[in-house]
N, C-alpha and C. Protein backbone atom coordinates (compact mmCIF):
# COMPACT_ATOMS: atom_id res chain seq x y z
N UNK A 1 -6.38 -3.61 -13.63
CA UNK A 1 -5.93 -2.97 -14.86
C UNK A 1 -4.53 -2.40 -14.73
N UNK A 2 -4.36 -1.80 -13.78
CA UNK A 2 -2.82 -1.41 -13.41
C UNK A 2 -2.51 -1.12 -12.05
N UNK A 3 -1.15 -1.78 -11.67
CA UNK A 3 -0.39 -1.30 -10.33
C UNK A 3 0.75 -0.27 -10.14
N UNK A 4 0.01 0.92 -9.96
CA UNK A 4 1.57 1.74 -10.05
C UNK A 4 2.01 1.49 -8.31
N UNK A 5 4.01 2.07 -8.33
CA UNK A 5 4.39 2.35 -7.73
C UNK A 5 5.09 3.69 -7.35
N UNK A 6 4.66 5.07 -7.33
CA UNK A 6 5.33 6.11 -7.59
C UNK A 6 5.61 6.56 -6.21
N UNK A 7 7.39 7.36 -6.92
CA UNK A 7 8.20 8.18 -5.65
C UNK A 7 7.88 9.66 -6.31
N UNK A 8 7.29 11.09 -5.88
CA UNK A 8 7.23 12.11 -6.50
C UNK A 8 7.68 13.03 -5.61
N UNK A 9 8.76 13.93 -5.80
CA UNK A 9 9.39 15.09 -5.32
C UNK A 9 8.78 15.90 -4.83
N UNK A 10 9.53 16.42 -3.85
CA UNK A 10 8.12 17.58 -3.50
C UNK A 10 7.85 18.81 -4.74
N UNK A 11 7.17 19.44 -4.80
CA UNK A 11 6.47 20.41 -5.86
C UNK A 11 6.33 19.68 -6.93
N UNK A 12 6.35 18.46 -7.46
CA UNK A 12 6.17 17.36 -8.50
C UNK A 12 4.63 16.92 -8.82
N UNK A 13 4.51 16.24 -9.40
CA UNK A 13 3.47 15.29 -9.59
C UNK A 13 3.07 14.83 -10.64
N UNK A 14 1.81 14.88 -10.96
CA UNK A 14 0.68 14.78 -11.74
C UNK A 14 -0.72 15.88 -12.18
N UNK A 15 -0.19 16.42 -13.37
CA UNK A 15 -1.67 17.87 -13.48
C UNK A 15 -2.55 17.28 -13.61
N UNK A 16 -3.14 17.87 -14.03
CA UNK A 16 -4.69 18.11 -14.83
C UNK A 16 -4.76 16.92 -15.87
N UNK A 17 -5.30 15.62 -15.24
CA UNK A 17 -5.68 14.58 -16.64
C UNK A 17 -6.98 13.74 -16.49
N UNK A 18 -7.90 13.38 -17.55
CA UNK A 18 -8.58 12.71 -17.30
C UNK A 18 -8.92 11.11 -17.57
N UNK A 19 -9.53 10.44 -16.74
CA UNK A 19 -10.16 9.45 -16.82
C UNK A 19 -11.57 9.03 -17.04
N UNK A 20 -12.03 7.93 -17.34
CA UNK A 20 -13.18 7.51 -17.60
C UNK A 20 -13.68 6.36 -17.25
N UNK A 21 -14.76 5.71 -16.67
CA UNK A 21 -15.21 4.02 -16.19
C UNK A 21 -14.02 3.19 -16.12
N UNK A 22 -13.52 4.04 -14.50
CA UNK A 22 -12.31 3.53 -14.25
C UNK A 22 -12.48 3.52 -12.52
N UNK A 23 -12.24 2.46 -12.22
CA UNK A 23 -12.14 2.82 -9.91
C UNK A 23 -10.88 2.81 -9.69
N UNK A 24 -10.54 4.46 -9.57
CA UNK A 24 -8.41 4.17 -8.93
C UNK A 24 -8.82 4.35 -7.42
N UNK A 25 -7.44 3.61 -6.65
CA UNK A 25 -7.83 3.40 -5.13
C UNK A 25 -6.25 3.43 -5.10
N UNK A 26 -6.06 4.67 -4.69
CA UNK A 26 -4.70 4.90 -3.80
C UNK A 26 -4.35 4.77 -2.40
N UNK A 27 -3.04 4.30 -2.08
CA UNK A 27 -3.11 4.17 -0.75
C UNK A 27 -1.57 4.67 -0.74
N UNK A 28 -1.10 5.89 0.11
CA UNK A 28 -0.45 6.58 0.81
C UNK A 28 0.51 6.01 1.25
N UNK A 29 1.66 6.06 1.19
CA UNK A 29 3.04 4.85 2.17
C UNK A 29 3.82 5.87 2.58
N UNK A 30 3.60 7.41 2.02
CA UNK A 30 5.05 8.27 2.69
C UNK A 30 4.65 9.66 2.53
N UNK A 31 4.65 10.43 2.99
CA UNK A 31 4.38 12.01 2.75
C UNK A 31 3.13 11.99 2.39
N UNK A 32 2.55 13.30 1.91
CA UNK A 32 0.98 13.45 1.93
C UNK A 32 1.06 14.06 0.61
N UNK A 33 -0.15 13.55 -0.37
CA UNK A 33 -0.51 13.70 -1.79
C UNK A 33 -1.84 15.14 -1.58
N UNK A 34 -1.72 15.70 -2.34
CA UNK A 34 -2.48 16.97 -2.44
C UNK A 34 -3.61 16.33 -3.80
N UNK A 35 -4.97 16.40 -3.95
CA UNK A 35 -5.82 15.62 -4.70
C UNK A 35 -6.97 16.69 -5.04
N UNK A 36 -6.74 17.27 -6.27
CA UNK A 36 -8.25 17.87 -6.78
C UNK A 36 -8.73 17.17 -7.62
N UNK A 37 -10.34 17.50 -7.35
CA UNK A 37 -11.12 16.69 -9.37
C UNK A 37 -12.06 17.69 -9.21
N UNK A 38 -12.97 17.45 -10.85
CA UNK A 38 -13.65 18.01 -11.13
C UNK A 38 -15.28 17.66 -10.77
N UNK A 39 -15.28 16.62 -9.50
CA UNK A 39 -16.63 16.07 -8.77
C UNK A 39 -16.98 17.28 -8.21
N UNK A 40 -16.36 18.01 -8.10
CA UNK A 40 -17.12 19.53 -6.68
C UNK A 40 -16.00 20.05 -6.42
N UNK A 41 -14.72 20.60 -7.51
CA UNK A 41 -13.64 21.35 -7.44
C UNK A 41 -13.15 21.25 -5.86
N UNK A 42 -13.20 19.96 -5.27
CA UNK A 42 -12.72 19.99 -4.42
C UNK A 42 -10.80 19.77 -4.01
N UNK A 43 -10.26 20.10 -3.11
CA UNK A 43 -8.59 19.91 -2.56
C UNK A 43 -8.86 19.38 -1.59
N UNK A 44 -7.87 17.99 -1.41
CA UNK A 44 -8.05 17.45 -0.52
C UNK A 44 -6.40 16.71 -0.44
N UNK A 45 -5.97 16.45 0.91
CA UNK A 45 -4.50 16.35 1.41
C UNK A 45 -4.47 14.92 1.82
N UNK A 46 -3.86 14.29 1.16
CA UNK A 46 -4.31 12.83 1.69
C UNK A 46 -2.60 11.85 2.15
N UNK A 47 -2.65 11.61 3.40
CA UNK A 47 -1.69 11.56 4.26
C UNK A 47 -1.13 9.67 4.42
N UNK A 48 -0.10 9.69 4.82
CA UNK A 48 0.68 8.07 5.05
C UNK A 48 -0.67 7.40 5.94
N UNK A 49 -1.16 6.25 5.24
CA UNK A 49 -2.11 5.52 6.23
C UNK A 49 -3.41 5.99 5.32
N UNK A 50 -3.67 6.43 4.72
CA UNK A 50 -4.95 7.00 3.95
C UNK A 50 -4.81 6.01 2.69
N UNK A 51 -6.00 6.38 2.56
CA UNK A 51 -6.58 5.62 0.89
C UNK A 51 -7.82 6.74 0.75
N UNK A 52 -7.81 6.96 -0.72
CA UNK A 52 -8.66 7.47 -1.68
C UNK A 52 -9.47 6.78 -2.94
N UNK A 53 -10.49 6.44 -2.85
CA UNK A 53 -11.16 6.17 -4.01
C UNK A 53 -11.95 6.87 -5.13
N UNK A 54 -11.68 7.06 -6.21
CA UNK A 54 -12.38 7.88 -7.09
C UNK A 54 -12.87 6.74 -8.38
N UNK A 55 -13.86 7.30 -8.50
CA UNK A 55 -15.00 6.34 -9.67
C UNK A 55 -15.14 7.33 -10.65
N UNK A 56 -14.19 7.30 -11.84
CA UNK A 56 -14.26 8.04 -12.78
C UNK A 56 -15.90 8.13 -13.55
N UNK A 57 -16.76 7.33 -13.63
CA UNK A 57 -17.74 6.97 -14.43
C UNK A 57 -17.67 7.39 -15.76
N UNK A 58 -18.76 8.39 -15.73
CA UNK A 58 -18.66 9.17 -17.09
C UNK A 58 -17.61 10.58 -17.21
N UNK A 59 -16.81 10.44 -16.63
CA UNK A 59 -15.86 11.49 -17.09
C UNK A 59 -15.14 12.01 -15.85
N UNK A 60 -13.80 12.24 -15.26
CA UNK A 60 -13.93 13.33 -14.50
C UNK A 60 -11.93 13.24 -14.54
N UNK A 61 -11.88 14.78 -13.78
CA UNK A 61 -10.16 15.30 -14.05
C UNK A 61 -9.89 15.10 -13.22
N UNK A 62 -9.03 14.64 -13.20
CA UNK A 62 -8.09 15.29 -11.53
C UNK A 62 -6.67 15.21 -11.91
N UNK A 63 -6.10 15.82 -10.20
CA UNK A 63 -4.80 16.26 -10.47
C UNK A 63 -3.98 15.43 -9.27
N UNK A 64 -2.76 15.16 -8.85
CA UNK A 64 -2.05 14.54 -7.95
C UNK A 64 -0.58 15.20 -7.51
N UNK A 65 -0.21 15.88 -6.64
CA UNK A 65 0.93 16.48 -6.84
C UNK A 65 1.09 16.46 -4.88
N UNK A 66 2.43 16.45 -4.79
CA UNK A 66 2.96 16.47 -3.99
C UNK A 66 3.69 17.73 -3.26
N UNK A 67 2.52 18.45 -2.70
CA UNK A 67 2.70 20.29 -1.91
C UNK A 67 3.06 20.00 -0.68
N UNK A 68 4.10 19.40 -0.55
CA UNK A 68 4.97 18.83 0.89
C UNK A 68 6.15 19.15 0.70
N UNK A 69 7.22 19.31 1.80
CA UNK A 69 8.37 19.12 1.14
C UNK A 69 9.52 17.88 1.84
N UNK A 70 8.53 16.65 1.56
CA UNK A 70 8.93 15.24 1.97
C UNK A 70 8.51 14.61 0.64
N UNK A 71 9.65 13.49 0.07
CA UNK A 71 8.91 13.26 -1.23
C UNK A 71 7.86 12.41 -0.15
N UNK A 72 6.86 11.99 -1.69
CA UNK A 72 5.61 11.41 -1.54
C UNK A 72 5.85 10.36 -2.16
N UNK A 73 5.71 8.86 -1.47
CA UNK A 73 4.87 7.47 -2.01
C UNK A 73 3.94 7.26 -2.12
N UNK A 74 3.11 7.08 -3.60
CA UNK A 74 1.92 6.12 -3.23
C UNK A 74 1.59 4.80 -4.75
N UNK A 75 0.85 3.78 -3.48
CA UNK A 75 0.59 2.97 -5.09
C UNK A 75 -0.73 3.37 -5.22
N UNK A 76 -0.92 3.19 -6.81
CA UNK A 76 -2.23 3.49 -7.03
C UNK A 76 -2.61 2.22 -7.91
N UNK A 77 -3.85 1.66 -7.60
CA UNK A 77 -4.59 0.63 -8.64
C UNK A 77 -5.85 1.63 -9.47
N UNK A 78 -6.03 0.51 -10.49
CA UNK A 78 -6.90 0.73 -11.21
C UNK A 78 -7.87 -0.42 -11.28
N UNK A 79 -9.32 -0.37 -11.24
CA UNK A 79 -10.28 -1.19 -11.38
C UNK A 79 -11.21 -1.28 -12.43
N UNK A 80 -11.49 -2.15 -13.16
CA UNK A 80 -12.86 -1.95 -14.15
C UNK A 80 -13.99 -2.14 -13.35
N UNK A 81 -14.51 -0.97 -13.55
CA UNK A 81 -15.99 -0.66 -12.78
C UNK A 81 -16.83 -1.80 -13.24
N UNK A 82 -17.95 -2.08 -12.18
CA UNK A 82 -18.87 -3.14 -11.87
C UNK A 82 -19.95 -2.72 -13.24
N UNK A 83 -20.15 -1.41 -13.07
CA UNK A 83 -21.09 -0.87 -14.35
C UNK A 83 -20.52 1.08 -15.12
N UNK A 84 -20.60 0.95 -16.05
CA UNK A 84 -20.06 2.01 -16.58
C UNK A 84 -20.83 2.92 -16.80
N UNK A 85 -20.14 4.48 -17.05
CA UNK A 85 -21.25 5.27 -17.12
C UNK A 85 -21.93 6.22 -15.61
N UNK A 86 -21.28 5.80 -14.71
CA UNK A 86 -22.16 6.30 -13.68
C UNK A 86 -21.19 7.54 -13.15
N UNK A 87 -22.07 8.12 -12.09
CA UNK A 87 -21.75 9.50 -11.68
C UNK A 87 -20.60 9.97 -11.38
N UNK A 88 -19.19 10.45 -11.59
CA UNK A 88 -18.23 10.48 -10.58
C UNK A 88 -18.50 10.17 -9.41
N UNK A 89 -17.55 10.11 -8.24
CA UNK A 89 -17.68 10.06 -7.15
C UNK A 89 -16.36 10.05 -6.38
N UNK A 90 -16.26 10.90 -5.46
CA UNK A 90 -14.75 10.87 -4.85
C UNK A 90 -14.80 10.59 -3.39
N UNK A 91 -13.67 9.40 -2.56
CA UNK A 91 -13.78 9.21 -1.49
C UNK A 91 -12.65 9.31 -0.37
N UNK A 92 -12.35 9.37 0.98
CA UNK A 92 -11.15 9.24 1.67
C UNK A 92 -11.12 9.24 3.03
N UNK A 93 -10.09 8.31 3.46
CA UNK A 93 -10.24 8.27 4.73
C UNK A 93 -8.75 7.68 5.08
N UNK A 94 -8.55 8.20 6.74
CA UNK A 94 -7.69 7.25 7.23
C UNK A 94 -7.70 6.36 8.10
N UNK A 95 -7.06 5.43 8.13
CA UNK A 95 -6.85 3.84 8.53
C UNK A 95 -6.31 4.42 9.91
N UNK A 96 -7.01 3.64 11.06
CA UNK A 96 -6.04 3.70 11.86
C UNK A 96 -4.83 2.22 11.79
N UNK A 97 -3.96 3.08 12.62
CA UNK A 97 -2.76 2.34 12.25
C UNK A 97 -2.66 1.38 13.72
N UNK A 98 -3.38 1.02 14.44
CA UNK A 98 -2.67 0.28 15.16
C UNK A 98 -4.09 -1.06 14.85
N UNK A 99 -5.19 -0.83 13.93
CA UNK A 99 -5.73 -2.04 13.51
C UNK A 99 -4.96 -2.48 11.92
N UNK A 100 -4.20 -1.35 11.83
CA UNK A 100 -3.64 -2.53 10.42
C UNK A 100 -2.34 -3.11 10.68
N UNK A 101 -1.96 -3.13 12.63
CA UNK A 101 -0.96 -3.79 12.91
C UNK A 101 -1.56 -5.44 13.47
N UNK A 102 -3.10 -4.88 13.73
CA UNK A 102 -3.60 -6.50 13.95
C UNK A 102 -4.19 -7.12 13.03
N UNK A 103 -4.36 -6.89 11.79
CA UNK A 103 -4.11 -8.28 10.99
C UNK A 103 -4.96 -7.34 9.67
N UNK A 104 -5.27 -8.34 9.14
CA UNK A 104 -5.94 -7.17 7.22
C UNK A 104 -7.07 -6.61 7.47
N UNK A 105 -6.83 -5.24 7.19
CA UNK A 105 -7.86 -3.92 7.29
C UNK A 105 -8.66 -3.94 5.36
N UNK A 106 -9.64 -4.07 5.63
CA UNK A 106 -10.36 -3.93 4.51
C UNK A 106 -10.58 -2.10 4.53
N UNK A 107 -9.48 -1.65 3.20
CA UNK A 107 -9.60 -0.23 3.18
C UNK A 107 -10.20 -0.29 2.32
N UNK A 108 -10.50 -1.05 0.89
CA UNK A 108 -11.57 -0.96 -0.24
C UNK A 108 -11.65 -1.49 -0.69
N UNK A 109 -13.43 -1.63 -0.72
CA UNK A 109 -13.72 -3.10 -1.02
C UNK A 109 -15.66 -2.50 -2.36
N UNK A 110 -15.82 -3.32 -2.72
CA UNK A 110 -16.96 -3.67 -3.48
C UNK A 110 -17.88 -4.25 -3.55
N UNK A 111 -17.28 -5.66 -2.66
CA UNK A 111 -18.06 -6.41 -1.98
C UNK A 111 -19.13 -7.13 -1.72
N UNK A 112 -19.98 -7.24 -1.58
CA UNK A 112 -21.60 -6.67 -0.58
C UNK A 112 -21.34 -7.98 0.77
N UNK A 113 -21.57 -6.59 1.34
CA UNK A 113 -21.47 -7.26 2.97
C UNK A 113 -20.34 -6.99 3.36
N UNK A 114 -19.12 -6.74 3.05
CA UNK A 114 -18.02 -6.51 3.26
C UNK A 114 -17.96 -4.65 2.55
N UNK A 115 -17.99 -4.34 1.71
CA UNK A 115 -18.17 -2.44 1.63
C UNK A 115 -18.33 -2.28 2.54
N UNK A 116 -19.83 -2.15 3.60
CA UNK A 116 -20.00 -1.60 3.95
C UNK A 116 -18.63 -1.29 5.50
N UNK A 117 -17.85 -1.99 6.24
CA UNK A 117 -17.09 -2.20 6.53
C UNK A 117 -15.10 -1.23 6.38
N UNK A 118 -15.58 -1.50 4.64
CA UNK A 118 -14.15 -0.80 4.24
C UNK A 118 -14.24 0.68 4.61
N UNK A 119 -12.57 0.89 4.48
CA UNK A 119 -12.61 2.47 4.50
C UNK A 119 -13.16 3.84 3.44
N UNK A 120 -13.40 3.08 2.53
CA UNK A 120 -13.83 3.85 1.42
C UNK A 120 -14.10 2.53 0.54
N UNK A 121 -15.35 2.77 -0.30
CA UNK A 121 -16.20 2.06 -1.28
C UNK A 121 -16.09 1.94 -2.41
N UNK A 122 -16.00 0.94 -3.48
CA UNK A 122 -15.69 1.02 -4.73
C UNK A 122 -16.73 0.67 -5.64
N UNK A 123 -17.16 0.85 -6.74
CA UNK A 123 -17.83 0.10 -7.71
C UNK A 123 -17.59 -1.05 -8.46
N UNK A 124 -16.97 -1.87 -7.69
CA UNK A 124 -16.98 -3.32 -7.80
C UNK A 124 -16.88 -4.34 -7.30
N UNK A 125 -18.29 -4.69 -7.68
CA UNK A 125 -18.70 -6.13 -6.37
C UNK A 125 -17.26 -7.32 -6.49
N UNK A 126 -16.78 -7.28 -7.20
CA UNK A 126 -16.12 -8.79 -6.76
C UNK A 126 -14.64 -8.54 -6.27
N UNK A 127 -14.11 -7.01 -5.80
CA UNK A 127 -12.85 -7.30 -5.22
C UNK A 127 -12.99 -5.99 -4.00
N UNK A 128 -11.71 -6.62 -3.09
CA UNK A 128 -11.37 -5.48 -1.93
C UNK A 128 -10.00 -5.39 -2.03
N UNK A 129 -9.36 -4.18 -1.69
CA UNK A 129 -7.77 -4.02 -1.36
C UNK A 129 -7.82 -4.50 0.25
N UNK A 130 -7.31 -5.09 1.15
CA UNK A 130 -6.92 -5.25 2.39
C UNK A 130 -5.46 -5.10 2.43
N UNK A 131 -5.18 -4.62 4.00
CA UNK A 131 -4.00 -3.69 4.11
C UNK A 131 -3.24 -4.31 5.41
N UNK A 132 -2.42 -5.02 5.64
CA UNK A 132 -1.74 -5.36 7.31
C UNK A 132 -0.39 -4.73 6.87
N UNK A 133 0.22 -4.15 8.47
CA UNK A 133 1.58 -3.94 8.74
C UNK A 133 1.92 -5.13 9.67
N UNK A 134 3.12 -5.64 9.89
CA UNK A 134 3.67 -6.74 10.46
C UNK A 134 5.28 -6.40 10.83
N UNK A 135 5.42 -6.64 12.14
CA UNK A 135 6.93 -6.75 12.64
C UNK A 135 7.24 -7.92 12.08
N UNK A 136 8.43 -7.90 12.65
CA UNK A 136 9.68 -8.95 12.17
C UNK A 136 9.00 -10.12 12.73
N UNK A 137 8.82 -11.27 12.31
CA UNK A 137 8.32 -12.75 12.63
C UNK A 137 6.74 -13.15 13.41
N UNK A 138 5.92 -11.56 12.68
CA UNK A 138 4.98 -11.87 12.74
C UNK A 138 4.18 -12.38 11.59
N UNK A 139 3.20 -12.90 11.51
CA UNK A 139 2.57 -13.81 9.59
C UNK A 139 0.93 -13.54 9.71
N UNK A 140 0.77 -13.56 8.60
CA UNK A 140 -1.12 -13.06 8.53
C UNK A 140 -0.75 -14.09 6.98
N UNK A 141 -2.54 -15.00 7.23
CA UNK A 141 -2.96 -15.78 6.33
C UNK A 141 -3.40 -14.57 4.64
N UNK A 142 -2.21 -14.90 4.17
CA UNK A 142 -3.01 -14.49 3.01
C UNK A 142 -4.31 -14.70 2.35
N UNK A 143 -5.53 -12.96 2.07
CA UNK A 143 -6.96 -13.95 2.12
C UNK A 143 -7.15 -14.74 0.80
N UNK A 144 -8.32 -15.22 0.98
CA UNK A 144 -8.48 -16.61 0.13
C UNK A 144 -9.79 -16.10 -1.06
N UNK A 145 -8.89 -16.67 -2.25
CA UNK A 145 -9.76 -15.78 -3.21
C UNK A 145 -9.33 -16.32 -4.50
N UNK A 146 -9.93 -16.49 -5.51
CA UNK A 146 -9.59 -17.37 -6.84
C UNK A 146 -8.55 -16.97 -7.42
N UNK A 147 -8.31 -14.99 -7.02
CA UNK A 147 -7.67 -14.54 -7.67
C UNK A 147 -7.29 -13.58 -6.52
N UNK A 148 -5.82 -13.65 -6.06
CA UNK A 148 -5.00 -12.40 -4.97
C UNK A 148 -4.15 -11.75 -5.85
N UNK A 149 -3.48 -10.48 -5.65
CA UNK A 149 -2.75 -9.55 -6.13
C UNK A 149 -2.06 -9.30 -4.74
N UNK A 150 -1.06 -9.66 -4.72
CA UNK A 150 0.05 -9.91 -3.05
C UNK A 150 1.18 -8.51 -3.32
N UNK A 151 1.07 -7.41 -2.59
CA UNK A 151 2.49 -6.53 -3.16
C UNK A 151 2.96 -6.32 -1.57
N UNK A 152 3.99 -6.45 -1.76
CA UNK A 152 4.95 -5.96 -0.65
C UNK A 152 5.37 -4.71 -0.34
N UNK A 153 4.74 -3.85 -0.74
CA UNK A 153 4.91 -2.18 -0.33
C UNK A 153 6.17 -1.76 0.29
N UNK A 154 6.39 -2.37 1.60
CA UNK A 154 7.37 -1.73 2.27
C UNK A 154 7.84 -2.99 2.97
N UNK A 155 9.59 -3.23 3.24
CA UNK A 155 10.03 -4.50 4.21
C UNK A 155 10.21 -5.63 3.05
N UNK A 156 10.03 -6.74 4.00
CA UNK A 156 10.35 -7.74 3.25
C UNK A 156 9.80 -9.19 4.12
N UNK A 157 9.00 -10.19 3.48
CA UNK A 157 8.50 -11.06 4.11
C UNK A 157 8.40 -12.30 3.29
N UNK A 158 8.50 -13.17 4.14
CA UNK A 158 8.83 -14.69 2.95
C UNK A 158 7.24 -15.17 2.75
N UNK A 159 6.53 -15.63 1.58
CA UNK A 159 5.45 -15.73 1.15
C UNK A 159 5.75 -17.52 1.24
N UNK A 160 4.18 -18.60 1.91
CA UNK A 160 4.97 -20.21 2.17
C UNK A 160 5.10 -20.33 0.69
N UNK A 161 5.71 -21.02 -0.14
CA UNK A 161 5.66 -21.80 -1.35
C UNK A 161 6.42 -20.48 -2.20
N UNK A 162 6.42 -20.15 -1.78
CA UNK A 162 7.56 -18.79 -2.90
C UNK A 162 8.91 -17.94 -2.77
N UNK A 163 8.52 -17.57 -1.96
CA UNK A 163 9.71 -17.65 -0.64
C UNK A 163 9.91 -15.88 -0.78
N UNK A 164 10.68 -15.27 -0.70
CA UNK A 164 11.19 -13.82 0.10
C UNK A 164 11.00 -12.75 -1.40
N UNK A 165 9.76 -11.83 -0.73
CA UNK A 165 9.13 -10.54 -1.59
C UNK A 165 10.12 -9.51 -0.45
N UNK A 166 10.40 -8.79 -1.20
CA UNK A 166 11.27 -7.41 -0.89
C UNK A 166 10.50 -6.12 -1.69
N UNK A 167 10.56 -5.09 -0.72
CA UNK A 167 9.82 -3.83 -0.96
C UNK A 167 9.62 -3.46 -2.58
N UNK A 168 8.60 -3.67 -3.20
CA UNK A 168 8.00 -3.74 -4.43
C UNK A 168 8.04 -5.03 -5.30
N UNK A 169 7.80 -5.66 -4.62
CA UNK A 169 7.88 -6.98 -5.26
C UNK A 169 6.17 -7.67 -5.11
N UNK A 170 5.91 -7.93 -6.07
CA UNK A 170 3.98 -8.47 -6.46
C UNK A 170 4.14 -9.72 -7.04
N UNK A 171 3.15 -10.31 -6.30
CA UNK A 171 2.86 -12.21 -6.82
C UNK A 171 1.48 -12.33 -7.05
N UNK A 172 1.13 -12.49 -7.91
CA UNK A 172 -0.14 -13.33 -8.02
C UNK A 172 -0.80 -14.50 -8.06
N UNK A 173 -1.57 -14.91 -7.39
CA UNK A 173 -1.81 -16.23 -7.42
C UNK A 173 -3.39 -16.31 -7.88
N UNK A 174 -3.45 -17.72 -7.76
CA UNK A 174 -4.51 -17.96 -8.40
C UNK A 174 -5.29 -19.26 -7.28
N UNK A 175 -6.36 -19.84 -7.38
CA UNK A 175 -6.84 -20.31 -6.31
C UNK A 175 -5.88 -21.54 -5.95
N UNK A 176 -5.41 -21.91 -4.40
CA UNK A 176 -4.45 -22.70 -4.05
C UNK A 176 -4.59 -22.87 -2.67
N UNK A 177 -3.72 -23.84 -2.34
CA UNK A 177 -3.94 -24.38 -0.97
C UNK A 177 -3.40 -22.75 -0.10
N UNK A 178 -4.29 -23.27 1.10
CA UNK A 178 -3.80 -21.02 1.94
C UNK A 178 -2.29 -21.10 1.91
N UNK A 179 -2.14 -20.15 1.98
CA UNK A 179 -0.69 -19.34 1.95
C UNK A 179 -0.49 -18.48 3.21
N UNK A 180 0.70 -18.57 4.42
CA UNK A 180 1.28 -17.84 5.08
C UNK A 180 1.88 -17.15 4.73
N UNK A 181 2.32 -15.28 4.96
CA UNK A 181 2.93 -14.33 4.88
C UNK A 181 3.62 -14.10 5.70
N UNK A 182 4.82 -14.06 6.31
CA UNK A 182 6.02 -13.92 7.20
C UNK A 182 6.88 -12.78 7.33
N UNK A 183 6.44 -11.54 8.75
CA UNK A 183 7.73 -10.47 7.80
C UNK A 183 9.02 -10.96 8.33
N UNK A 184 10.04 -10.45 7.29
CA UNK A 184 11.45 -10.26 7.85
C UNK A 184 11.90 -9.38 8.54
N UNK A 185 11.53 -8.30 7.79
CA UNK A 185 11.62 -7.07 8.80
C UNK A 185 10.29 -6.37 8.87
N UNK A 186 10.07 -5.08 9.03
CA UNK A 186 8.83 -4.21 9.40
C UNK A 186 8.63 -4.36 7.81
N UNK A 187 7.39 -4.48 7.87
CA UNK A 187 6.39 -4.69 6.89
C UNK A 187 5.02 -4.22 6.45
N UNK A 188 4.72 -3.99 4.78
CA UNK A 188 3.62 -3.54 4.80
C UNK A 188 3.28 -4.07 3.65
N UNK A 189 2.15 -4.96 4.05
CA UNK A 189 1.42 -5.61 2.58
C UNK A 189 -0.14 -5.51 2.01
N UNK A 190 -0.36 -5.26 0.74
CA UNK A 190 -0.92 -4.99 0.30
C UNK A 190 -1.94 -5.98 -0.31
N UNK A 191 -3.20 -6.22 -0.33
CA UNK A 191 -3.35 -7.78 -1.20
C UNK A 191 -4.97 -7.66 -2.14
N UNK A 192 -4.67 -7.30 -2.87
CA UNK A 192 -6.06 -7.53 -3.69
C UNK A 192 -7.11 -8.68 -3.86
N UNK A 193 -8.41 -8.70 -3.42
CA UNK A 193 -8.58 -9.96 -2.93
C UNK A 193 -9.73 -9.77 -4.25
N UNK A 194 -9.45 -10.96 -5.19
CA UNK A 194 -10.71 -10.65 -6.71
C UNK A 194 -11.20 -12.10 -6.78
N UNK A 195 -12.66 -11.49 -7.07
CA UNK A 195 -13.67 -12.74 -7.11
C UNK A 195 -14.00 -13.37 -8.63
N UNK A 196 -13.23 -12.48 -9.26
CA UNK A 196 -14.12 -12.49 -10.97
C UNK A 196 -12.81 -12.37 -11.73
N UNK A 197 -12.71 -12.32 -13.21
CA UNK A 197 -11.27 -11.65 -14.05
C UNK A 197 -11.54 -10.05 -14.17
N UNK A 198 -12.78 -9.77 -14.59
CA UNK A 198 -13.22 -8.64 -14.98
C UNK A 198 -14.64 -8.23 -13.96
């Protein structure tokens, strides 16, 4: 449903807004995001290498602001939930970083058989976010899926058949012969792996 890319200042952000039968799954690229909702008035500090999942269901607030004084990156997706209506639910964790230098870390996924695995869980069976960092002239098989969402977060790496994504740059494809990912320089890619449209 949507790919943001936001840079937010420190003391900046995002107040008090709500959502509804919605799965956002943020993932962290720079400074640490400060995160309340209204699941169990909880605060929670969510750091470079982290991902957060929240399942709006039937209703819930939250807030996003940046109580650092390093700005803050993060992208955030949006998912249409598998089924609507259901309980909030808020999740988070961090990735270690020297398995998302060996090849795609399933940080959130929907899955079945593969959730259980990710770093945090979503309400929808037919897609996962997976996450690799890559030096300079190293390549990871882009995964294989009817439908990928490819973003280049950070660096820059030549995609085979398309050729050179630079830091915020997103391709989508659709089912095709596999595809190699190549960085140029230090790299961090992002790839939505979807089984369904909706």
């Amino acid at each position: 449903m949507a790919h943001n890319d936001d840079v937010v200042a420190p003391g900046a952000g995002f107040g008090d807004h709500p959502h509804q039968d919605v799965e956002i799954v943020t993932w962290v690229l720079g400074g640490s995001l400060t995160h309340r909702d209204s699941t169990g008035g909880r605060q929670q500090r969510v750091h470079a290498g982290s991902v957060q999942a929240l399942s709006a269901g039937t209703g819930v607030v939250h807030s996003e602001i940046n109580a650092g004084d390093q700005p803050l990156r993060f992208v955030q997706m949006w998912v249409l939930p598998g089924e609507q209506r259901v309980e909030p639910r808020y999740e988070q964790a961090a990735v270690d970083p020297v398995r998302l230098a060996g090849g795609w870390v399933t940080v959130a996924s929907g899955i079945p058989g593969d959730a259980a695995t990710a770093a945090v869980s979503i309400a929808q069976r037919h897609v996962a976010l997976r996450v690799v960092r890559l030096l300079p002239g190293d390549h990871a098989a882009v995964p294989a899926a009817p439908y990928v969402h490819l973003d280049a977060a950070v660096g820059s790496a030549n995609l085979e058949g398309v050729g050179r994504l630079h830091t915020g740059d997103a391709v989508r494809l659709t089912r095709s012969e596999p595809r190699r990912v190549t960085a140029v320089e230090r790299a961090e890619l992002l790839a939505w792996e979807m089984h369904a449209i909706a």
